[in-house]
Protein backbone atom coordinates (compact mmCIF):
# COMPACT_ATOMS: atom_id res chain seq x y z
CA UNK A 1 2.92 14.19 -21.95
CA UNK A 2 0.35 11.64 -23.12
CA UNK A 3 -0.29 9.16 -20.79
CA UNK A 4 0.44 6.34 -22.27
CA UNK A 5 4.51 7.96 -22.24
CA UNK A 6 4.01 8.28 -18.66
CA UNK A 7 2.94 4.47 -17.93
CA UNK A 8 5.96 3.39 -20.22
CA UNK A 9 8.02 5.18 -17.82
CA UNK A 10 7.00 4.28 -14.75
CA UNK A 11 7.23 0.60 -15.87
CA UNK A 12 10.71 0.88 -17.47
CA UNK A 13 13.27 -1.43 -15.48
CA UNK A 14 15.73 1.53 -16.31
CA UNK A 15 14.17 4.39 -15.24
CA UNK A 16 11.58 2.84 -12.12
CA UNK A 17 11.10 5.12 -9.12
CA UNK A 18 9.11 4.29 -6.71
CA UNK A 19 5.76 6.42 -7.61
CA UNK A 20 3.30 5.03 -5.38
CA UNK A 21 3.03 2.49 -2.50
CA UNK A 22 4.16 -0.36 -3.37
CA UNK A 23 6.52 0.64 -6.32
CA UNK A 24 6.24 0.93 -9.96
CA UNK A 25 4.46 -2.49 -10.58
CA UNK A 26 2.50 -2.52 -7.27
CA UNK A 27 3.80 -5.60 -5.40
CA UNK A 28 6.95 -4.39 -3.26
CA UNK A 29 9.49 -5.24 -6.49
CA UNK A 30 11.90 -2.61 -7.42
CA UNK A 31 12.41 -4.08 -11.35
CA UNK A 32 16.08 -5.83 -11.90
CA UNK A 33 18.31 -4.07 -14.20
CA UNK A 34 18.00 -5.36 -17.74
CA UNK A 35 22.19 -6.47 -17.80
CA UNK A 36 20.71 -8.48 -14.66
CA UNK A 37 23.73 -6.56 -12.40
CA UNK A 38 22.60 -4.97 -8.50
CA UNK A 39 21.40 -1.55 -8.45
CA UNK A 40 24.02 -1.63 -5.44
CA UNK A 41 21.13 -0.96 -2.43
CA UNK A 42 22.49 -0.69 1.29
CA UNK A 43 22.40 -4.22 3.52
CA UNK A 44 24.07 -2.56 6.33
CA UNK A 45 23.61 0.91 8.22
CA UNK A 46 22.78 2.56 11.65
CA UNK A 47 22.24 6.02 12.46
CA UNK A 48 26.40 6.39 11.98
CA UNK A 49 26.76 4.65 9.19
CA UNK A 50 25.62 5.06 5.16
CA UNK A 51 23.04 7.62 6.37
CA UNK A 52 23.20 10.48 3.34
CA UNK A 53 21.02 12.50 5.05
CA UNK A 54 17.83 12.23 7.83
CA UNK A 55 15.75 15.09 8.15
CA UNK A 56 12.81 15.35 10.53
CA UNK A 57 8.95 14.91 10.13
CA UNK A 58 7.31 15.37 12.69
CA UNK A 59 3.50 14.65 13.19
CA UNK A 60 1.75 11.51 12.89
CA UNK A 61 1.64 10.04 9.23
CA UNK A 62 2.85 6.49 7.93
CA UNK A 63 2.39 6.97 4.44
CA UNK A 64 5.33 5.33 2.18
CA UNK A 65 7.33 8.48 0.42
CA UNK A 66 6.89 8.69 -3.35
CA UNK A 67 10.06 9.62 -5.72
CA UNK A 68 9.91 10.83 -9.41
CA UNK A 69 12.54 12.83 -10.54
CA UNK A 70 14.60 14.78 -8.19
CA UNK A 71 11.98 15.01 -5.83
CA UNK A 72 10.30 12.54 -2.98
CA UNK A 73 6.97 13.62 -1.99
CA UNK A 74 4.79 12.01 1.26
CA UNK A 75 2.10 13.51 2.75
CA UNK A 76 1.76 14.54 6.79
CA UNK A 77 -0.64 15.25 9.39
CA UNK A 78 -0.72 16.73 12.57
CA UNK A 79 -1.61 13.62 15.53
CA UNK A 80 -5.06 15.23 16.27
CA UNK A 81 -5.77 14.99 12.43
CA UNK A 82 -6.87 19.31 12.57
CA UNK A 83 -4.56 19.68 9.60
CA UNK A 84 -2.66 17.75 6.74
CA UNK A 85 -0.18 18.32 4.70
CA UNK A 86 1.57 18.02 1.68
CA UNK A 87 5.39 17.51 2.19
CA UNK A 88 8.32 17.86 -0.66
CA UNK A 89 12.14 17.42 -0.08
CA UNK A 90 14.72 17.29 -2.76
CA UNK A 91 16.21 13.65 -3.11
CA UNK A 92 19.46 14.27 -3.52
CA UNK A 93 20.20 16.60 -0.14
CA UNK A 94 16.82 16.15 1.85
CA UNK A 95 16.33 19.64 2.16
CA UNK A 96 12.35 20.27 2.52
CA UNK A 97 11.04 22.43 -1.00
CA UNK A 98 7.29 22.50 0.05
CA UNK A 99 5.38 22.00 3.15
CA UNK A 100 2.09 22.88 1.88
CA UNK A 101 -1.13 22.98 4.37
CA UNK A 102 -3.64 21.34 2.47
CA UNK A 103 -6.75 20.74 4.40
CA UNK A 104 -8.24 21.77 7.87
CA UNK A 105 -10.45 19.70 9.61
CA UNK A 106 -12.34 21.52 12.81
CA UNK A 107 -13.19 17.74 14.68
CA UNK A 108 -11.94 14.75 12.65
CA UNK A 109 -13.42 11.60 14.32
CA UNK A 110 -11.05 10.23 17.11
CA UNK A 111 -8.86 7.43 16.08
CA UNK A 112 -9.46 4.97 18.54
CA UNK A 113 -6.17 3.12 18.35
CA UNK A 114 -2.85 3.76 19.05
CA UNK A 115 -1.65 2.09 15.27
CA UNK A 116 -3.21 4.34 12.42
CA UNK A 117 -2.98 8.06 12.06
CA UNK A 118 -4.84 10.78 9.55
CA UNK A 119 -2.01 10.55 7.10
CA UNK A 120 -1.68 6.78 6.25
CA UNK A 121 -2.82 6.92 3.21
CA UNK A 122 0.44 6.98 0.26
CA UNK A 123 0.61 9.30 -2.45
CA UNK A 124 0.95 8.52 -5.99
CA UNK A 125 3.31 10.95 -8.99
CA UNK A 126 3.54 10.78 -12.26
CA UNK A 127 5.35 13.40 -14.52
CA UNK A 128 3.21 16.56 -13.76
CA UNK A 129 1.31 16.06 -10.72
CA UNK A 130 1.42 14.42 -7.21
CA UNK A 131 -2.33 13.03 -5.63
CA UNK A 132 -2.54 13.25 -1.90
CA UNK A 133 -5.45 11.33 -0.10
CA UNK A 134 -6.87 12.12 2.87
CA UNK A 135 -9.48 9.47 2.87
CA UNK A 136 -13.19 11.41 3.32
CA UNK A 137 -11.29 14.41 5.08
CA UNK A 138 -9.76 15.53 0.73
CA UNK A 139 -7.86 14.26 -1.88
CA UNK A 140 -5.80 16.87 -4.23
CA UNK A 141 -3.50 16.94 -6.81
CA UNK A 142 -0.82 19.31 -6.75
CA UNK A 143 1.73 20.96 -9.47
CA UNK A 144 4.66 18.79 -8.88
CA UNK A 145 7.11 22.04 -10.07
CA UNK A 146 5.43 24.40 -8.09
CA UNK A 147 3.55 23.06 -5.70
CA UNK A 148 0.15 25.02 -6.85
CA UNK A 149 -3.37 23.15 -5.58
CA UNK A 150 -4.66 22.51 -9.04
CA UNK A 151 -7.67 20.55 -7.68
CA UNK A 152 -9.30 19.52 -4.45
CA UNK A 153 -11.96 17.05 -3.31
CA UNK A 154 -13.68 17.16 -0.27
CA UNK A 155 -17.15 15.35 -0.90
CA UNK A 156 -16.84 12.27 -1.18
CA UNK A 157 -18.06 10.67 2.03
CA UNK A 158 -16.96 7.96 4.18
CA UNK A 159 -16.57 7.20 7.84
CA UNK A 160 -13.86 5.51 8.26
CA UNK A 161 -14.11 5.09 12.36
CA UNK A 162 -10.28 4.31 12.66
CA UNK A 163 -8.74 7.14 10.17
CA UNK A 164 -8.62 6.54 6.68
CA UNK A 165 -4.97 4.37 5.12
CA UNK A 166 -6.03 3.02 1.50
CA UNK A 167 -3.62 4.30 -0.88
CA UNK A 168 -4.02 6.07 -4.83
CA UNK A 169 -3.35 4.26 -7.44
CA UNK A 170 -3.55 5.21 -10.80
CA UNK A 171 -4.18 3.88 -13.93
CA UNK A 172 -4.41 5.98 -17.15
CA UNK A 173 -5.97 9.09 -16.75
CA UNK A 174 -7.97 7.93 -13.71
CA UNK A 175 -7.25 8.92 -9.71
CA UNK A 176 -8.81 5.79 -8.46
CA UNK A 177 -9.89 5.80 -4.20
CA UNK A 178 -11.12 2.80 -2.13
CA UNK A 179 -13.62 4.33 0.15
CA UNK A 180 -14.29 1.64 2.83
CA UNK A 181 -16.13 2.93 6.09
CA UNK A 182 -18.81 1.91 8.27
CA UNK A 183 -21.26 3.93 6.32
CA UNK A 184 -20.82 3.86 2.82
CA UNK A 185 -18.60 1.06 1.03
CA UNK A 186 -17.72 2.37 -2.63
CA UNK A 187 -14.50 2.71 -5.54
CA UNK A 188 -14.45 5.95 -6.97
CA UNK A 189 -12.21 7.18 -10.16
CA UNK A 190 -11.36 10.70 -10.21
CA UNK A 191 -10.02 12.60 -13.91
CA UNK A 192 -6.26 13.19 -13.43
CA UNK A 193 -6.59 16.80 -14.95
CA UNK A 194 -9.79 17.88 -13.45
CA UNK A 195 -10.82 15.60 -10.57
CA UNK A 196 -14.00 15.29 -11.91
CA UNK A 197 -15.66 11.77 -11.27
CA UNK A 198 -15.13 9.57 -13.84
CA UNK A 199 -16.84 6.11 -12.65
CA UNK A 200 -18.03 5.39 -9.12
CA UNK A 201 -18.83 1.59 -7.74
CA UNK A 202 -20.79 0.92 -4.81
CA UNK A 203 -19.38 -2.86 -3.44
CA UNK A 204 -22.72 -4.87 -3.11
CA UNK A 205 -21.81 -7.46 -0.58
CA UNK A 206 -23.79 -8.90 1.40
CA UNK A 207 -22.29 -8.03 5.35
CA UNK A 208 -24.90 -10.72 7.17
CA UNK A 209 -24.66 -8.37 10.05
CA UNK A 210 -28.11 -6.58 10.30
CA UNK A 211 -30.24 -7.82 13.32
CA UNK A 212 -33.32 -8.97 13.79
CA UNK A 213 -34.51 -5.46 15.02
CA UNK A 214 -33.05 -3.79 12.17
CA UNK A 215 -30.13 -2.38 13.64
CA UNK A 216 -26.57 -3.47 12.02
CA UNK A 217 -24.09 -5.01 14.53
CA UNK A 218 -21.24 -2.82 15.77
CA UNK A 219 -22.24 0.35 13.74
CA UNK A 220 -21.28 -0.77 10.97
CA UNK A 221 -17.97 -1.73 12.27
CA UNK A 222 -17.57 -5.05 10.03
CA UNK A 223 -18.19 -3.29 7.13
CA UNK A 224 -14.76 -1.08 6.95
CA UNK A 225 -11.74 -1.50 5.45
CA UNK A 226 -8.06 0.06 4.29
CA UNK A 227 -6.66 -2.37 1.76
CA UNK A 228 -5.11 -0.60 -1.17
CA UNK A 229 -6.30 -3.01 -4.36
CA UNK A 230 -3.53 -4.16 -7.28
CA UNK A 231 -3.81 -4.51 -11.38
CA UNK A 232 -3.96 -7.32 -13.08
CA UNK A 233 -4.86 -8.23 -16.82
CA UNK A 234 -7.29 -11.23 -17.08
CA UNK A 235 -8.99 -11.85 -20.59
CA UNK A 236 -7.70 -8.52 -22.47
CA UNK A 237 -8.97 -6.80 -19.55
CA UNK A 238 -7.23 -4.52 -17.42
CA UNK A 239 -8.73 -5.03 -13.99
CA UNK A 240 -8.61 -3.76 -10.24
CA UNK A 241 -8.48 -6.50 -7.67
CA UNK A 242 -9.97 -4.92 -4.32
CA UNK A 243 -10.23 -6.28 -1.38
CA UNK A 244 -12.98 -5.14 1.09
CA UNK A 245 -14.47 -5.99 4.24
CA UNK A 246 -16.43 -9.78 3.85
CA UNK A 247 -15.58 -9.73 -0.39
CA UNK A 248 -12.97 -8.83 -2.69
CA UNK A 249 -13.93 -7.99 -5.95
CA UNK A 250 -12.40 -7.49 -9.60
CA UNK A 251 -13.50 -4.27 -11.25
CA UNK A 252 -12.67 -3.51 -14.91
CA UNK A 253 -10.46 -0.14 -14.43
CA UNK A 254 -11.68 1.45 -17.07
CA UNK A 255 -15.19 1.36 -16.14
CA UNK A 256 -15.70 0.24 -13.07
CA UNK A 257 -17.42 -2.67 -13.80
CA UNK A 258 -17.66 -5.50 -11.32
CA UNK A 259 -16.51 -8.69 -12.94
CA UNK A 260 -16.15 -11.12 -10.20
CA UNK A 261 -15.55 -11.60 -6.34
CA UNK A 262 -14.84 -13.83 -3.79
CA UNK A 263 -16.83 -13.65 -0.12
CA UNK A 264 -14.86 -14.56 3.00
CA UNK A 265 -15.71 -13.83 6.73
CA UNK A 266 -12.68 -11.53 7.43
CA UNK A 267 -13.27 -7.32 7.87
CA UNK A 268 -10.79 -4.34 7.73
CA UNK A 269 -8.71 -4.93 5.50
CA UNK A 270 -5.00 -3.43 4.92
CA UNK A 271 -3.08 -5.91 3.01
CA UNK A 272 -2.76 -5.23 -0.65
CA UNK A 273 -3.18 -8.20 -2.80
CA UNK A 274 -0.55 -9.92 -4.96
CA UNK A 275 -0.44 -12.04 -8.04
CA UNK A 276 2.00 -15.20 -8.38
CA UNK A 277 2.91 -14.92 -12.30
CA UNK A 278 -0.43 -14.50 -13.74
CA UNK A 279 -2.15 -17.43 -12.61
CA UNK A 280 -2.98 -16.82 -8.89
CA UNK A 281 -3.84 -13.92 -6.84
CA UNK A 282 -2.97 -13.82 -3.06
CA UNK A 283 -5.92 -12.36 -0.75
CA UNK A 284 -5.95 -11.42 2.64
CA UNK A 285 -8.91 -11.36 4.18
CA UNK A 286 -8.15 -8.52 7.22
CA UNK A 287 -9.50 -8.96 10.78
CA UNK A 288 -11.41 -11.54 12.74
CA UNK A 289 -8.95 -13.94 12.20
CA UNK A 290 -6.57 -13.27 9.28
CA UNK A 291 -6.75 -15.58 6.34
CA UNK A 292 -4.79 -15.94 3.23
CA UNK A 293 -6.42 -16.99 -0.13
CA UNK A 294 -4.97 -18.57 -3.21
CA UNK A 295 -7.42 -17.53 -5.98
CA UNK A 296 -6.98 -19.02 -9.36
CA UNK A 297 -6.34 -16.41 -12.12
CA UNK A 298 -8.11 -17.71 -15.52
CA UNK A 299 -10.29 -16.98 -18.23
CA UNK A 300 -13.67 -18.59 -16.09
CA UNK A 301 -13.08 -15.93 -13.42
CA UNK A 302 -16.64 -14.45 -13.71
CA UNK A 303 -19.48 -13.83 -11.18
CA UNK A 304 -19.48 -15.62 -7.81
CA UNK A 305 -16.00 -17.88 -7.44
CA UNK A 306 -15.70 -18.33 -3.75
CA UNK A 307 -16.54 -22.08 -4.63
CA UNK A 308 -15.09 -22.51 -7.58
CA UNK A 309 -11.70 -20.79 -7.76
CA UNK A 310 -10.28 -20.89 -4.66
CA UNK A 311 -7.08 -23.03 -4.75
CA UNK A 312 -6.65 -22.83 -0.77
CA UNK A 313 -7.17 -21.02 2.54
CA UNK A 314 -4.70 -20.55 5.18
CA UNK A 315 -4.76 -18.97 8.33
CA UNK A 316 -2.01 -19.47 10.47
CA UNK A 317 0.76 -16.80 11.14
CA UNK A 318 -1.23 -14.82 8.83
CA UNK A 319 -0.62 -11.03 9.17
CA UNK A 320 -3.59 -8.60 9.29
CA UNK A 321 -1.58 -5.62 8.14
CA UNK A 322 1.56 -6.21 6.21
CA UNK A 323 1.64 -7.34 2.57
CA UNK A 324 3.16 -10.23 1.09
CA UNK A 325 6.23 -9.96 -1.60
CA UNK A 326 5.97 -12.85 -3.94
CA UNK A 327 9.77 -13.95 -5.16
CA UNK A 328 9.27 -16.56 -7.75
CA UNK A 329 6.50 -19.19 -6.40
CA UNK A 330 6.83 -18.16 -3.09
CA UNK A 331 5.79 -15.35 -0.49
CA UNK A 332 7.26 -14.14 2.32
CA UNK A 333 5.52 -11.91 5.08
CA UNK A 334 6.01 -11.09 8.45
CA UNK A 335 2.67 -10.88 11.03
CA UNK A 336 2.66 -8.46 13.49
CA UNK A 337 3.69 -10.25 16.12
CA UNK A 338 7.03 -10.50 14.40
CA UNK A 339 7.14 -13.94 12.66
CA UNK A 340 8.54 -14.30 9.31
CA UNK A 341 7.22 -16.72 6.86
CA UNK A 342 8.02 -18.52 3.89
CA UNK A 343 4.84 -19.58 1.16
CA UNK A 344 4.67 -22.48 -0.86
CA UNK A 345 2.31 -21.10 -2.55
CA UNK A 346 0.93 -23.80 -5.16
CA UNK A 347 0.71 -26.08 -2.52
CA UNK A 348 -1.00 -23.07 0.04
CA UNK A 349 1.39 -24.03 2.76
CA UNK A 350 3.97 -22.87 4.94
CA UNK A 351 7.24 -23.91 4.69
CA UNK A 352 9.49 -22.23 7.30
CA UNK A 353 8.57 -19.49 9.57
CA UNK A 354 11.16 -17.79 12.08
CA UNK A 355 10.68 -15.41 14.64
CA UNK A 356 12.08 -11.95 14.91
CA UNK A 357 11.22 -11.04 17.76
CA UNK A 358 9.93 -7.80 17.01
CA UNK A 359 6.58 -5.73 15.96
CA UNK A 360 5.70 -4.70 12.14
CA UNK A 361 2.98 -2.86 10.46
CA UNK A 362 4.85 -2.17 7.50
CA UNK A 363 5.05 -4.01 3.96
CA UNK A 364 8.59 -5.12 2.97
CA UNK A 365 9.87 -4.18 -0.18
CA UNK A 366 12.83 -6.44 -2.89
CA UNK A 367 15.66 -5.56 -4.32
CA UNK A 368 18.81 -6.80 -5.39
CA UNK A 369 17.77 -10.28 -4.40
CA UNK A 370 17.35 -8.92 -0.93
CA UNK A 371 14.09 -8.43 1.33
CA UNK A 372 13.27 -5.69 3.55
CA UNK A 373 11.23 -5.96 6.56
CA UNK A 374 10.85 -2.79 9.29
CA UNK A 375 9.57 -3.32 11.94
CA UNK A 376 7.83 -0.63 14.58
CA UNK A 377 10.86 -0.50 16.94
CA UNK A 378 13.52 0.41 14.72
CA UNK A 379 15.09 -2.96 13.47
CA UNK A 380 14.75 -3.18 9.46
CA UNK A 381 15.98 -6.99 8.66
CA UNK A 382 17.35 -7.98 5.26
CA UNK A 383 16.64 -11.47 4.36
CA UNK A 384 18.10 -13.60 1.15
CA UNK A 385 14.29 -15.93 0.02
CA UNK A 386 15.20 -18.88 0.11
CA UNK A 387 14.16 -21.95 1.92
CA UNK A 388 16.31 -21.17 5.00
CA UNK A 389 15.53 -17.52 5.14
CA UNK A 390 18.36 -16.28 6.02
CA UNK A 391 19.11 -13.08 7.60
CA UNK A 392 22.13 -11.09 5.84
CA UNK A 393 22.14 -8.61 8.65
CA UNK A 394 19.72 -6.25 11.35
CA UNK A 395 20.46 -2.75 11.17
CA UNK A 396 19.01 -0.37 13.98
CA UNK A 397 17.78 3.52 14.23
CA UNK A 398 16.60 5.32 16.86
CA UNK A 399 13.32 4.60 16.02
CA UNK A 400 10.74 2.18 14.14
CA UNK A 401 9.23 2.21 11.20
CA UNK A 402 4.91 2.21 10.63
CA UNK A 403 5.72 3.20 7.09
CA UNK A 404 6.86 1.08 4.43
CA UNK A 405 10.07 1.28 2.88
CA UNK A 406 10.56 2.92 -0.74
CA UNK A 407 13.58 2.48 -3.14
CA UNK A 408 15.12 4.39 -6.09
CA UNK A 409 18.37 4.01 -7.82
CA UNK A 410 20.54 2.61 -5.33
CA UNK A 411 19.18 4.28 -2.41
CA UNK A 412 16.80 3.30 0.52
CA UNK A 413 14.39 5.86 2.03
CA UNK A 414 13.13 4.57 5.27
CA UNK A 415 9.86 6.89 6.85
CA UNK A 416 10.50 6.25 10.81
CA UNK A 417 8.09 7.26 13.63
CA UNK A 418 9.84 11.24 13.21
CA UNK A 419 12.38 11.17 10.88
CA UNK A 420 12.77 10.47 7.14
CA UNK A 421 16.38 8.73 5.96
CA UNK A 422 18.06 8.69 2.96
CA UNK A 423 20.12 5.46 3.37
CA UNK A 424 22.89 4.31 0.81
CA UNK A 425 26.22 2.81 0.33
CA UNK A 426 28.58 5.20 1.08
């Protein structure tokens, strides 16, 4: 199937899946229906209640599932990182259709925190194949029918110091990785058919951190990062917003072309970044202490425009992991700590935050005019936006979520610490 066919679908209200991590337009949205009527998706459950099936997972892997079809595909790894996997269960029953070995590593580098794993990083589909990414450790793409390896990567190099987590994403016939470690900093597009390299971009910021005696502060530490970057078209051009440690930077998609960027002090990275119509883009800039960027969207965005496109800069109850969902002209997050927040975000401020007393690493995800937040204990909340942000109702499993939610058709698939649930209104 051309690929042009295969974007149309993805991107068709009708027929959206959820075929990589943050949906079918990248931002958390599953697309309204076009008679603007629910999809019907579940508000209420608990381990006894509008559970279709769970089935287990063990190991130690929060990558979001991806679902195309009659299949959902995520990708696993055992908690020492020796081996990883790529894991298939039909949608409609849960039962498991592949659990496919895909690499072996003899020592991966310890993790060095009790929050990432070796199988963070989200798979993407589209009609004939599935890409897994394994950060340095391989990246494949598999026969979504059968299963069959139909190409592997295992040299592109990158020390990631606390596991890889940066997501695929795709965009025409391009595989595209962010490669973020304390060693080598670089954007590399892989062929879809082959996994030949197609473009590769090394980021050219400036890190300020090598010392008077040569040596570079921390190893390199403040050079890393595991944000998964976002689409956007600016000017006719299709382009790849991607944030890194100390800059994020636009890069045509095609090409891989740097356009623009905008430095900041901030360093690993997870948050994806979102766009507010198409006028502003919302940039997190990862650890230190977490900010939040407004940067204006327009047809001057060239080159250097720290100083002159940057519409604010916040920083408090800013998350350093979970990704904002932008509902109209506001954002709502949750930082890990557990508070929720509402974003004015023309005027770059805050306008209610509440506390949920709870831990999350995971992105939410809208539907239905409902948000979804789940958080690492086993609460998932589901919030109306609005100013008041109110809670329509906390539903409990036996555990908590690191991986984000996904959504297709009127169902909710929620990834906990060792089991995977099909949740829906039964």
């Amino acid at each position: 199937m051309p690929f042009f066919l295969i974007l149309i679908i993805l991107s068709s209200p009708a027929l959206a899946q959820w075929p990589a991590f943050r949906g079918p337009t990248n931002d958390g949205h599953y697309p309204a229906r076009p008679d603007g009527k629910g999809h019907g998706f579940p508000t209420e459950w608990s381990e006894t209640k509008n559970i279709v099936w769970k089935a287990p997972l063990p190991g130690r892997a929060w990558s979001t599932p991806v679902i195309l079809g009659d299949q959902l595909w995520t990708s696993n790894a055992t908690p020492d990182g020796k081996k990883m996997f790529a894991v298939c269960f039909d949608k409609a029953t849960g039962q498991k259709i592949h659990d496919l070995l895909l690499f072996e590593n003899k020592d991966p580098e310890p993790l060095g925190n009790h929050i990432n794993g070796y199988g963070s990083c989200s798979p993407a589909l589209d009609n004939q194949r599935v890409y897994l990414h394994f950060g340095s450790y391989g990246t494949a793409a598999l026969d979504r029918k059968t299963g069959q390896k139909l190409w592997e990567r295992r040299d592109l190099p990158c020390r990631h110091f606390r596991g890889p987590a940066s997501s695929v994403v795709l965009h025409k016939n391009l595989v595209i990785l962010s490669m973020d470690g304390i060693d080598f900093q670089y954007l590399v597009a892989l062929d879809r058919e082959t996994g030949k390299t197609v473009w590769k971009t090394d980021r050219n910021t400036d890190f300020g951190d090598v010392e008077a005696n040569g040596k570079i502060r921390g190893d390199g530490d403040l050079r890393k990062a595991y944000s998964t970057p976002n689409f956007i078209t600016l000017n006719g051009v299709r382009q790849l917003v991607s944030p890194g440690a100390k800059a994020c930077y636009g890069y045509g998609a095609d090409t891989g072309k740097e356009l623009w960027k905008i430095t900041y002090r901030g360093f690993s990275n997870a948050a994806a970044p979102v766009f507010v119509d198409d006028d502003l883009a919302l940039i997190n800039t990862g650890l230190g202490k977490p900010h939040l960027l407004g940067l204006r969207l327009d047809d001057q965005l060239s080159g250097d425009v720290t100083k002159s496109h940057l519409e604010w800069d916040i920083f408090k109850r800013i998350p350093a992991r979970c990704s904002p969902v932008v509902v109209g002209r506001h954002a709502y997050f949750t930082s890990e700590s557990g508070i929720l927040s509402r974003l004015d975000c023309d005027k770059g401020e805050i306008e209610k935050f509440i506390s949920l007393k709870t831990n999350f690493s995971a992105s939410a995800v809208h539907a239905d005019g409902h948000l979804y937040f789940a958080g690492e204990k086993g609460n998932t909340f589901v919030v109306q936006p609005g100013p008041e942000l109110k809670i329509i109702a906390t539903n409990t499993l036996d555990e908590g979520c690191m991986a984000s939610p996904a959504l297709d058709g009127k169902a909710l698939y929620l990834r906990t610490k060792t089991h995977l649930y099909r949740i829906e209104n039964k």
